[in-house]
PDB file of N, CA and C in Angstrom:
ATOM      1  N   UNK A   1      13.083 -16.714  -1.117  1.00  0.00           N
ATOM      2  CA  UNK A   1      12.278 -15.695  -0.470  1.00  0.00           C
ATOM      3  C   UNK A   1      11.697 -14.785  -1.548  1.00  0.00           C
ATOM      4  N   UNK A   2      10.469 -14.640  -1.401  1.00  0.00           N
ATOM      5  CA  UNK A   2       9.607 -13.902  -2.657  1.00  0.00           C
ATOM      6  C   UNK A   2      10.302 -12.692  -2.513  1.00  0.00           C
ATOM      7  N   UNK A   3      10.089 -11.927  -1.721  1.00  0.00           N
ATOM      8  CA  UNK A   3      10.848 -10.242  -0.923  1.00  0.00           C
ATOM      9  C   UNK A   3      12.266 -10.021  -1.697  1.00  0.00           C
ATOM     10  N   UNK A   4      13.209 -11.393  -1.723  1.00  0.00           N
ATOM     11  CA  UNK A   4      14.299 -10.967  -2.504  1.00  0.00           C
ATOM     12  C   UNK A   4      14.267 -11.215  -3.804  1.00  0.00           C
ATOM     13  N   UNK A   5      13.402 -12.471  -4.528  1.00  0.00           N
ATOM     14  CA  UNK A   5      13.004 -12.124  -5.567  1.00  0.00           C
ATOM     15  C   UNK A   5      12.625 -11.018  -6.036  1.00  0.00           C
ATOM     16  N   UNK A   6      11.891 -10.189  -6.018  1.00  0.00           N
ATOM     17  CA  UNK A   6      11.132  -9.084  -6.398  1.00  0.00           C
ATOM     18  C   UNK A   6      11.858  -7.987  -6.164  1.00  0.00           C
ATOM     19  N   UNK A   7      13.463  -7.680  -5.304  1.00  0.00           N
ATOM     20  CA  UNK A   7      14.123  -6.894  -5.425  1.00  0.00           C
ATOM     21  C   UNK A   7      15.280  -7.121  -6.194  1.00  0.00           C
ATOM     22  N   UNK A   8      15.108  -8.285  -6.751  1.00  0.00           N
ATOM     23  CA  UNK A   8      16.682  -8.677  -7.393  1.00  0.00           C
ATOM     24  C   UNK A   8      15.879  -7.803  -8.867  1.00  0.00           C
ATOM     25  N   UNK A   9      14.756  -8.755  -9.041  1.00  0.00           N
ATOM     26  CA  UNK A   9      13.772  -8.203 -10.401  1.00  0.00           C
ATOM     27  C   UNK A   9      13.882  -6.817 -10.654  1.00  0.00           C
ATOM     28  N   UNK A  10      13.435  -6.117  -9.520  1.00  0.00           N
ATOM     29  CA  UNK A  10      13.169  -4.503  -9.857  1.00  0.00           C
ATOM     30  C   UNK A  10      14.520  -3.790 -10.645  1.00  0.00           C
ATOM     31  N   UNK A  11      15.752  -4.251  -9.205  1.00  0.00           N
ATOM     32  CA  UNK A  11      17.262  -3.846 -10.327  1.00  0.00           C
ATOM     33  C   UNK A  11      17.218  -4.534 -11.715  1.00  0.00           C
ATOM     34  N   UNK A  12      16.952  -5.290 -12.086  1.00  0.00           N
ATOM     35  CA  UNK A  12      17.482  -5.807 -13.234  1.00  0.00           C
ATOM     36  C   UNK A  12      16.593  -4.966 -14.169  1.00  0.00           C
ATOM     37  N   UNK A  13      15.163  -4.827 -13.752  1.00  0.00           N
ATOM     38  CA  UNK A  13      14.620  -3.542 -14.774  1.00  0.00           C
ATOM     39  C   UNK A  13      15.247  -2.551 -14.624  1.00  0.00           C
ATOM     40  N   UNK A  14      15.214  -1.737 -13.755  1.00  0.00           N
ATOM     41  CA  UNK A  14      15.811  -0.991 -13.495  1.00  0.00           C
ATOM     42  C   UNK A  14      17.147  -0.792 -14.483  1.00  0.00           C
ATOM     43  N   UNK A  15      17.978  -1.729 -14.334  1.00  0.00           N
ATOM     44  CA  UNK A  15      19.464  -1.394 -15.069  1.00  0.00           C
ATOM     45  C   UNK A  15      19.117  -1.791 -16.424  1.00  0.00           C
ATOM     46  N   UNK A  16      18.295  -2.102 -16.594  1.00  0.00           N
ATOM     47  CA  UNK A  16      18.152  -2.568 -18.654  1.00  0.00           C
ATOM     48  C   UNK A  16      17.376  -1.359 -18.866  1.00  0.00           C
ATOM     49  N   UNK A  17      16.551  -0.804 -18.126  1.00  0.00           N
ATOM     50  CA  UNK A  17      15.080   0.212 -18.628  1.00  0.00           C
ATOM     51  C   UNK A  17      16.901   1.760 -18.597  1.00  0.00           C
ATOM     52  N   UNK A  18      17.661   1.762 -17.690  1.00  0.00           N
ATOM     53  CA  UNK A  18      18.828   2.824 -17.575  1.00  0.00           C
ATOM     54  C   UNK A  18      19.508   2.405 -19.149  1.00  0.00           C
ATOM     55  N   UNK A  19      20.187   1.185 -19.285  1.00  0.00           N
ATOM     56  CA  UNK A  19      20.945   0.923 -20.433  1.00  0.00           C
ATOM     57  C   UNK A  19      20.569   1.510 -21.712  1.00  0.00           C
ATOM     58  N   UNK A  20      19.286   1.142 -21.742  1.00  0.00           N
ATOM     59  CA  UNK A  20      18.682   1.693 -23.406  1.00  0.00           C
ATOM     60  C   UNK A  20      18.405   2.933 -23.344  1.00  0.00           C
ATOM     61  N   UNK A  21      18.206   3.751 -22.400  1.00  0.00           N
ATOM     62  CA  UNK A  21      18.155   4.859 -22.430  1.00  0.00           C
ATOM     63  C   UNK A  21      17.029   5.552 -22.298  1.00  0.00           C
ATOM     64  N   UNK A  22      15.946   4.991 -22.063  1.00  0.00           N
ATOM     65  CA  UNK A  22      15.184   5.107 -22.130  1.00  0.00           C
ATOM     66  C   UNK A  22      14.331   5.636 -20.827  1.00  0.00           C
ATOM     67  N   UNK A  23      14.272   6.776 -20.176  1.00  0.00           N
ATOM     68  CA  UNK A  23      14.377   7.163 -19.463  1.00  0.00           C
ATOM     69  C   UNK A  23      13.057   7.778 -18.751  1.00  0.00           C
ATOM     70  N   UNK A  24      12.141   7.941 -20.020  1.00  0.00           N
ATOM     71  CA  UNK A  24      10.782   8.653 -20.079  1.00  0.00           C
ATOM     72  C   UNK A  24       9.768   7.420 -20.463  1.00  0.00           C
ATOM     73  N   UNK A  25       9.150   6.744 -18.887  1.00  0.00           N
ATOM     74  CA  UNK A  25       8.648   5.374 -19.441  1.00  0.00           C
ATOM     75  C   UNK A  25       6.589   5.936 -18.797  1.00  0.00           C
ATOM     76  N   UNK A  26       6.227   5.660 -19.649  1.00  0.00           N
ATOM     77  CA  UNK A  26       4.810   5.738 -18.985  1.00  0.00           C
ATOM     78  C   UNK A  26       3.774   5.338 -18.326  1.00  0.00           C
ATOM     79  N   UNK A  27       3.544   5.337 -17.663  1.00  0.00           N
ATOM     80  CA  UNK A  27       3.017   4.174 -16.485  1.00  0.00           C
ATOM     81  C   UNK A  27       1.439   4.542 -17.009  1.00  0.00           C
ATOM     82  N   UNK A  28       1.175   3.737 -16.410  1.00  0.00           N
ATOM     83  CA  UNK A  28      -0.849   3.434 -16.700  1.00  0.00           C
ATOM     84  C   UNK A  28      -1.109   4.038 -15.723  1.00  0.00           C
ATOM     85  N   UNK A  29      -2.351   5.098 -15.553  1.00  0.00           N
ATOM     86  CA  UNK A  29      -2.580   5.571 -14.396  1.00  0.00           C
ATOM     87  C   UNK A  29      -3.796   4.835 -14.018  1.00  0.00           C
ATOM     88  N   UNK A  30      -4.079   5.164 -12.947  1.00  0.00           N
ATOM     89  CA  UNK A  30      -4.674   4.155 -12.008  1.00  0.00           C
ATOM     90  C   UNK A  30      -5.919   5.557 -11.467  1.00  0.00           C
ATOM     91  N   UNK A  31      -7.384   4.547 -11.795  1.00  0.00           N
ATOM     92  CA  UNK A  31      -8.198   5.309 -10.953  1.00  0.00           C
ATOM     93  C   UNK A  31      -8.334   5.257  -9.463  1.00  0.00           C
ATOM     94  N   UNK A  32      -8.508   6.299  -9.073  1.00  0.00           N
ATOM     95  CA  UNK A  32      -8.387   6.447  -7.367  1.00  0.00           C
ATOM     96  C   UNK A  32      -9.600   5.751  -7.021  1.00  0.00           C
ATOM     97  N   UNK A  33      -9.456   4.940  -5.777  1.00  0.00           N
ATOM     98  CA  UNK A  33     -11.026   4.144  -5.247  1.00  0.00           C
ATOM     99  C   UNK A  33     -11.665   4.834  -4.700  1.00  0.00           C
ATOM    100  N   UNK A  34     -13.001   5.242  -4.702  1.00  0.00           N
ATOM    101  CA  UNK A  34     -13.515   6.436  -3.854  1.00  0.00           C
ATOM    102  C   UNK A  34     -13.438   5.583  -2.258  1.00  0.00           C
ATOM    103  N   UNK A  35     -13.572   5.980  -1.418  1.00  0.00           N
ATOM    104  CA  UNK A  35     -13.363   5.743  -0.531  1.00  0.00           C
ATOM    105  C   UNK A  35     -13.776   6.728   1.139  1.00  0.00           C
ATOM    106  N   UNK A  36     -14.855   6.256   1.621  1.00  0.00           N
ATOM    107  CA  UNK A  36     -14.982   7.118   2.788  1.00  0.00           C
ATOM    108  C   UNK A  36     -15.122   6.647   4.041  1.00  0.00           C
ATOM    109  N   UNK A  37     -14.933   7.508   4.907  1.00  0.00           N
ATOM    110  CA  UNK A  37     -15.007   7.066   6.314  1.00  0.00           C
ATOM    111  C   UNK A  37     -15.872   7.724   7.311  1.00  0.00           C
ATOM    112  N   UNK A  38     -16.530   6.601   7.956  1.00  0.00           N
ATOM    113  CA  UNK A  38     -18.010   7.265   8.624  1.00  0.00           C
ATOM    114  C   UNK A  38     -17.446   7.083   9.906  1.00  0.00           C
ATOM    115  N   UNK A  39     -18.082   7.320  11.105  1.00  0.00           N
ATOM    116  CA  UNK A  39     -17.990   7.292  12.656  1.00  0.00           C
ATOM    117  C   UNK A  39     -19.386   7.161  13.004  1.00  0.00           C
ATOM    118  N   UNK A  40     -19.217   5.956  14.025  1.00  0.00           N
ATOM    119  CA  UNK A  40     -20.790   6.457  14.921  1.00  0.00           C
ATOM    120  C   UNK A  40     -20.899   7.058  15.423  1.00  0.00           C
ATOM    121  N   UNK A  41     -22.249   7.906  16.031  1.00  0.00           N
ATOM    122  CA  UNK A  41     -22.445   8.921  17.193  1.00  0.00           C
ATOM    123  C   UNK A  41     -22.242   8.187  17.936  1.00  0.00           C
ATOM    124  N   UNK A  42     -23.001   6.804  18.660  1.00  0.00           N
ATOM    125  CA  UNK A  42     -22.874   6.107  19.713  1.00  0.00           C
ATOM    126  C   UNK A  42     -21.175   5.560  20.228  1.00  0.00           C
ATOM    127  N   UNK A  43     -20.820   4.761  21.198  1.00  0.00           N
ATOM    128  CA  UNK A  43     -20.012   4.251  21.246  1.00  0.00           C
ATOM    129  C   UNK A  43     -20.075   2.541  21.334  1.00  0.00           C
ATOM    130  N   UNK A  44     -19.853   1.792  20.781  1.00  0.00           N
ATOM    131  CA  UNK A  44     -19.652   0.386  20.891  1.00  0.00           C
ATOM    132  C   UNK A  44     -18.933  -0.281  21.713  1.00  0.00           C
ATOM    133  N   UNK A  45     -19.771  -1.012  22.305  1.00  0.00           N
ATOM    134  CA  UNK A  45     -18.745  -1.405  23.550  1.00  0.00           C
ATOM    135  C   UNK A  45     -18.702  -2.741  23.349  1.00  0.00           C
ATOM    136  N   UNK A  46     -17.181  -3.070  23.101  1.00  0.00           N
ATOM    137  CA  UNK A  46     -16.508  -4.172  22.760  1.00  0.00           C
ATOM    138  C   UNK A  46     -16.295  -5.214  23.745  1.00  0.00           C
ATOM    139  N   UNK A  47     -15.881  -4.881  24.934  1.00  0.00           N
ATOM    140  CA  UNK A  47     -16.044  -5.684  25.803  1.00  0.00           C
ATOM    141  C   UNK A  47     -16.871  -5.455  27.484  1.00  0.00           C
ATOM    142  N   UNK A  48     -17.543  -5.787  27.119  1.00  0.00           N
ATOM    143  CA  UNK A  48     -18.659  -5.212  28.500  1.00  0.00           C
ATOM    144  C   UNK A  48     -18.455  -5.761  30.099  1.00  0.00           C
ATOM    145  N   UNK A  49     -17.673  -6.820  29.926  1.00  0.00           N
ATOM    146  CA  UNK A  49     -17.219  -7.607  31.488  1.00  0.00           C
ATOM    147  C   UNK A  49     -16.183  -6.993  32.084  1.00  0.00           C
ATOM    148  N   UNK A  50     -15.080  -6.013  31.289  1.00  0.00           N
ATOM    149  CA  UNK A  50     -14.016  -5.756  32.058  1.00  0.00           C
ATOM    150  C   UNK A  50     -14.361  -3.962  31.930  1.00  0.00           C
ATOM    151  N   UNK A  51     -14.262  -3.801  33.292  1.00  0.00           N
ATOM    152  CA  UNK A  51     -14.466  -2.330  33.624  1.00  0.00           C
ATOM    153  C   UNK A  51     -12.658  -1.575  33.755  1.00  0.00           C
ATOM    154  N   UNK A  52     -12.616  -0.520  33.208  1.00  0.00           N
ATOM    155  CA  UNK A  52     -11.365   0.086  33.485  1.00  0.00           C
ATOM    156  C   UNK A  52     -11.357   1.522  34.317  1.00  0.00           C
ATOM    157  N   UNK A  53     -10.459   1.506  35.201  1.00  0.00           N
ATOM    158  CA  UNK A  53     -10.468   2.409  36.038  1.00  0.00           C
ATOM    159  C   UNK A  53      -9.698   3.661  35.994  1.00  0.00           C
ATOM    160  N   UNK A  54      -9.560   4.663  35.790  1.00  0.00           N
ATOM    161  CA  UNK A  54      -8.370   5.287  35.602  1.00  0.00           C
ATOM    162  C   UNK A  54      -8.133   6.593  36.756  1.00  0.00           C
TER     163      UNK A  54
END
């Protein structure tokens, strides 16, 4: 199972990256994706045959 692969992995860094002591590790930072979110004014109507009643 990949899922337990990849958690057996993480401890084993984990306990070697603790052993040496090494405690202050630096990660690559990562640019943020711009990212936005629009709305229509209208509404889209997804299914037009079934009417709902409420």
């Amino acid at each position: 199972n990949l899922t337990e692969f990849n958690t057996a992995h993480n401890k084993r860094i984990s306990t070697l990256t603790i052993e040496e002591g090494n405690l202050d590790i630096q990660r690559p930072k990562r640019k943020r994706k711009n990212s936005r979110v629009t709305f229509n004014e209208e509404d889209e109507v997804i299914n037009p045959g079934r009417v709902i009643s409420r």
